[in-house]
Protein backbone atom coordinates (compact mmCIF):
# COMPACT_ATOMS: atom_id res chain seq x y z
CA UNK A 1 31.62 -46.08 -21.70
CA UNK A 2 28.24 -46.20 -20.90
CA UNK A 3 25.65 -49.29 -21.24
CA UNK A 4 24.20 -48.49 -24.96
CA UNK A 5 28.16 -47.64 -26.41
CA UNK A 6 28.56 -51.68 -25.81
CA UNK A 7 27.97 -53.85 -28.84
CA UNK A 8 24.36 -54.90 -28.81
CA UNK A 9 25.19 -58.85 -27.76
CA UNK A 10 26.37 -57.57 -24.49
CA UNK A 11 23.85 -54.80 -23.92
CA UNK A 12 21.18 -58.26 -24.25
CA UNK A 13 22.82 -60.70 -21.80
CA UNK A 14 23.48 -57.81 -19.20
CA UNK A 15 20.89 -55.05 -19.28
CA UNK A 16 18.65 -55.57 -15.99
CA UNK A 17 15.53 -53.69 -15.38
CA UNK A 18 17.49 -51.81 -12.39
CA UNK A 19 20.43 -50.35 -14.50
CA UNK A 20 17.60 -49.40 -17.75
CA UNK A 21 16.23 -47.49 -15.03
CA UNK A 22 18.92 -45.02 -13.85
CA UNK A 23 20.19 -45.19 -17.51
CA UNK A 24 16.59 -43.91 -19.05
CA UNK A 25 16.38 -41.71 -15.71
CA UNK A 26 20.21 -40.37 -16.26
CA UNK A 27 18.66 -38.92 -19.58
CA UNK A 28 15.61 -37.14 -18.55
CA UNK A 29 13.26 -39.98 -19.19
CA UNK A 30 9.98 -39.09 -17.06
CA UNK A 31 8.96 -43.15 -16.51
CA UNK A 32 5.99 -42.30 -14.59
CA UNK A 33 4.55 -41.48 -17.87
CA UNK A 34 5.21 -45.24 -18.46
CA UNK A 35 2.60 -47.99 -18.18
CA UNK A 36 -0.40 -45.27 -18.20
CA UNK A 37 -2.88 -45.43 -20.46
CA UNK A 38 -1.07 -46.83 -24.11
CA UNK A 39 2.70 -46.43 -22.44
CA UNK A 40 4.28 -49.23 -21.86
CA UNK A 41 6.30 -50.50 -19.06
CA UNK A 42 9.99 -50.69 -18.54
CA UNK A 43 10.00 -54.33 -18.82
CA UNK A 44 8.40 -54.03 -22.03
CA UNK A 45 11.35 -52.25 -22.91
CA UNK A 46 13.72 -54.65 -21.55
CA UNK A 47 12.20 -57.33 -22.88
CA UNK A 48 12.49 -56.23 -26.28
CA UNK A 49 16.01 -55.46 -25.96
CA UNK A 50 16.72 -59.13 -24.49
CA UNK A 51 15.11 -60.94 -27.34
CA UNK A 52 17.06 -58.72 -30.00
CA UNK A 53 13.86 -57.37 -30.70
CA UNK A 54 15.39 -53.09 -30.69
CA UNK A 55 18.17 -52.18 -29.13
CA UNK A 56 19.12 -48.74 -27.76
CA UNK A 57 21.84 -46.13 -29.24
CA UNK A 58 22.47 -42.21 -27.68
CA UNK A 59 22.08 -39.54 -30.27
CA UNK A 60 23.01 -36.15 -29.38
CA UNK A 61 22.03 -36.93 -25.83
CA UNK A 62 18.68 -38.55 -26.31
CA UNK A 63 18.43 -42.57 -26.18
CA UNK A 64 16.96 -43.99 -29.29
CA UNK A 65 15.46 -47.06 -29.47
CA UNK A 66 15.91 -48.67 -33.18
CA UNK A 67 13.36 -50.93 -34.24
CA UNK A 68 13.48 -52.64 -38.00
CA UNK A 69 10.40 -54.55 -38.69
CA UNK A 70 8.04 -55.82 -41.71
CA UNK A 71 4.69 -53.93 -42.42
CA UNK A 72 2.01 -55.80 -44.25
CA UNK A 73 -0.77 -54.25 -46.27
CA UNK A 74 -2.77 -57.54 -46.55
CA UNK A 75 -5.54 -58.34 -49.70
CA UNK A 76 -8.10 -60.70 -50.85
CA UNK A 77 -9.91 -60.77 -54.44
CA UNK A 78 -13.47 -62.26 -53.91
CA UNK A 79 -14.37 -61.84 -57.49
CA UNK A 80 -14.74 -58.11 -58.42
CA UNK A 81 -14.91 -57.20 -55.26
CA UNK A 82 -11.43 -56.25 -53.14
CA UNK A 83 -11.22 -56.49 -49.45
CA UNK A 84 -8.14 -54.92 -46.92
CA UNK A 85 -7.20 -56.37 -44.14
CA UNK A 86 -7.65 -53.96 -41.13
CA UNK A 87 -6.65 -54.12 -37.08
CA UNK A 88 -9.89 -53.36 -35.78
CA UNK A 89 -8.75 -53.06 -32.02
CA UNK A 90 -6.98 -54.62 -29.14
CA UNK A 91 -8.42 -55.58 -25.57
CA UNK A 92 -5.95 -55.47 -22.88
CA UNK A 93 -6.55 -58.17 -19.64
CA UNK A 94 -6.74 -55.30 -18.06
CA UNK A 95 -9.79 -54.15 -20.15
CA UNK A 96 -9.01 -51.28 -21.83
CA UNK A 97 -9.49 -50.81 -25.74
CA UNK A 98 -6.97 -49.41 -28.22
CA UNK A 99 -8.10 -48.42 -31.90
CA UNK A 100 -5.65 -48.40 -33.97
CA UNK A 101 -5.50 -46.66 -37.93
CA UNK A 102 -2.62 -47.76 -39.08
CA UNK A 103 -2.30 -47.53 -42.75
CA UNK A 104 -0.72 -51.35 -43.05
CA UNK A 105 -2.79 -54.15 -42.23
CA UNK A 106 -0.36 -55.75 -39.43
CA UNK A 107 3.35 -55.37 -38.56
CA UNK A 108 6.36 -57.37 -36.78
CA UNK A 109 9.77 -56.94 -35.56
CA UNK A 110 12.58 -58.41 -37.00
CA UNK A 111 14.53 -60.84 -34.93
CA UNK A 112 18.41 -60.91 -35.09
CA UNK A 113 19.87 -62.50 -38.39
CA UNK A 114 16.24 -62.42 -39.89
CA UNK A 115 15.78 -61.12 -43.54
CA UNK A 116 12.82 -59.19 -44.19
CA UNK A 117 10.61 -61.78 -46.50
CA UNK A 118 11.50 -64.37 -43.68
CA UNK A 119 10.33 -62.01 -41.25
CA UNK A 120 6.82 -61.17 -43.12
CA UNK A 121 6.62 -65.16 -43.78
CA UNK A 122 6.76 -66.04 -39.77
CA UNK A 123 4.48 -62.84 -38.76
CA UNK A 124 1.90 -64.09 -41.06
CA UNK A 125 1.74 -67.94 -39.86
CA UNK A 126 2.54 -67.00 -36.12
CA UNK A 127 -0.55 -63.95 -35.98
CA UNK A 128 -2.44 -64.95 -38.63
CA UNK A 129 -2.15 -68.88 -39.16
CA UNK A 130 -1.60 -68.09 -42.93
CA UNK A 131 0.92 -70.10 -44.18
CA UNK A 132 0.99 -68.96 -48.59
CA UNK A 133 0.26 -66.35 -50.30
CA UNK A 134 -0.92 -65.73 -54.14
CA UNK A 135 1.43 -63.06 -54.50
CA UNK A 136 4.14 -60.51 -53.10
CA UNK A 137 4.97 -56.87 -54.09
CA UNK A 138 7.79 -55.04 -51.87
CA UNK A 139 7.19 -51.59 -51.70
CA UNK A 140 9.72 -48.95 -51.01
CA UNK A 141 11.57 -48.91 -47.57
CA UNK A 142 10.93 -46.14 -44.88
CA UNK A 143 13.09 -44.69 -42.41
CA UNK A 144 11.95 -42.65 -39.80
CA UNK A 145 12.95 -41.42 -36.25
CA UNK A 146 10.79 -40.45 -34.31
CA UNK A 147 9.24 -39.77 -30.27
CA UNK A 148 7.83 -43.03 -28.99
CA UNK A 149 4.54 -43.62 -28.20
CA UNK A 150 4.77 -46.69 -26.71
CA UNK A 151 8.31 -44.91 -24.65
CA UNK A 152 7.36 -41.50 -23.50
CA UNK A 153 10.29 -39.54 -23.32
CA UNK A 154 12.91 -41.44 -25.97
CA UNK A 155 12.82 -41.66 -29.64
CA UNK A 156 12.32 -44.23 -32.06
CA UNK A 157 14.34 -44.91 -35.04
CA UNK A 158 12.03 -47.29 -37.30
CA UNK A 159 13.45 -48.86 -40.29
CA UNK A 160 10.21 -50.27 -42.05
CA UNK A 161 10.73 -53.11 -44.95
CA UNK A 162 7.00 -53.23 -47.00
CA UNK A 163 5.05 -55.22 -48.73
CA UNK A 164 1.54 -55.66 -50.25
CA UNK A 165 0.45 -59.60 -50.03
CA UNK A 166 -2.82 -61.24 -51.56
CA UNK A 167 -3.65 -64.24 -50.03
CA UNK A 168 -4.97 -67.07 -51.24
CA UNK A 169 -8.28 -68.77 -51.42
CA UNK A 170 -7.40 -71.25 -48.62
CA UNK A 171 -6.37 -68.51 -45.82
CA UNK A 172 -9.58 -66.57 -46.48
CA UNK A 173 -11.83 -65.83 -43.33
CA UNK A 174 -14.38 -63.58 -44.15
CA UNK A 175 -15.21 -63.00 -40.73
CA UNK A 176 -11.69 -61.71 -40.12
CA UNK A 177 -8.36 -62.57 -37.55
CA UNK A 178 -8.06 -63.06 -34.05
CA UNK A 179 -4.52 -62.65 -32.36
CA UNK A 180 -4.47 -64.23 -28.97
CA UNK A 181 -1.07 -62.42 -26.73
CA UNK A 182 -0.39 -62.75 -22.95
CA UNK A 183 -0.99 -59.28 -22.19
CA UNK A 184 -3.83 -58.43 -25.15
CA UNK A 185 -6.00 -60.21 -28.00
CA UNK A 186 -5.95 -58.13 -31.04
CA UNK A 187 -9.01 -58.00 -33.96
CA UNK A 188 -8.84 -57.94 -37.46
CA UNK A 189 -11.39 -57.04 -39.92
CA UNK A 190 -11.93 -56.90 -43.67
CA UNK A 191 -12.74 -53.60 -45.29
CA UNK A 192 -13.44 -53.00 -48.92
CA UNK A 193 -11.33 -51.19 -51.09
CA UNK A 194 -11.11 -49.75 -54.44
CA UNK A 195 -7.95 -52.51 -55.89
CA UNK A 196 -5.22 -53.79 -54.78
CA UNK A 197 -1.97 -51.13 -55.66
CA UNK A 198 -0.14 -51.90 -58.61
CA UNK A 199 -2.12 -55.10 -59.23
């Protein structure tokens, strides 16, 4: 039996960064590919997996890393005019820029036991400080697998729960979001759009 066939409590309390390494090298994983430019690290990796964050599975041979999160498109109505909220970029302390174009405003992993409209509550207040919103609309869940960007060398299963939030007057910031992180601060930005979908 082999590290990712235990249940995923054990694969948390015992996985070190020594034995993810011959286990992602045992499958052809090329980790020098890994903390180079956007790649990141193997304790990126095992920290995720520690905190319940993803957790790791073999299909057909390959490790996949499954990830379920929340994606936000985020919306404000200034009177006829619409505005999106956009991730502009993030600065690494090491200095280097990533531009993102993601279609959804922000997203967040689910932690263990978390339901999805708890999880889009908490990413909001913890990135954003926005703490209500004037309305909801959940959109239709995606499911994708895919090869990781952020993991050159593994796949990614993502299992994406949506949703479309306007916010209210109170949590407005016209000059846009700032997300402070250890390792990067991350910029948000208001864009205009035509309207807000099925609003």
């Amino acid at each position: 039996m082999s590290e990712l066939d235990t249940p995923r409590q054990e694969v948390k309390s015992e996985m070190t960064k020594e034995k993810l390494e011959t286990l992602l090298r045992s499958h052809g994983v090329p980790l020098g590919k890994w903390g180079v430019g956007h790649a990141k690290t193997v304790e990126h990796l095992l920290a995720e997996v520690a905190s319940g964050e993803s957790f790791l599975n073999i299909k057909d041979g390959q490790i996949v890393r499954d990830v379920i999160s929340v994606a936000m498109s985020i919306y404000y109505q200034r009177g006829e005019e619409v505005l999106r909220l956009m991730e502009e970029k993030q600065v690494f302390t090491d200095g280097h820029e990533r531009v993102r174009n993601d279609l959804v405003s922000m997203g967040e992993k689910m932690n263990p036991g978390e339901n999805p409209e708890d999880a889009m509550h908490r990413a909001l207040r913890e990135e954003l400080k926005i703490e209500g919103l004037q309305s909801v609309i959940e959109r239709p869940t995606i499911v994708e697998e895919i090869p990781s960007g952020s993991y050159p060398g593994i796949f990614s299963k993502h299992i994406r729960y949506r949703y479309d939030v306007v916010l209210q007057e109170k949590d407005f910031k016209p000059e846009g979001y700032v997300e402070v992180q250890p390792d990067k601060t991350t910029y948000f930005i208001w864009k205009k759009v035509d309207s807000i979908p099925g609003v």
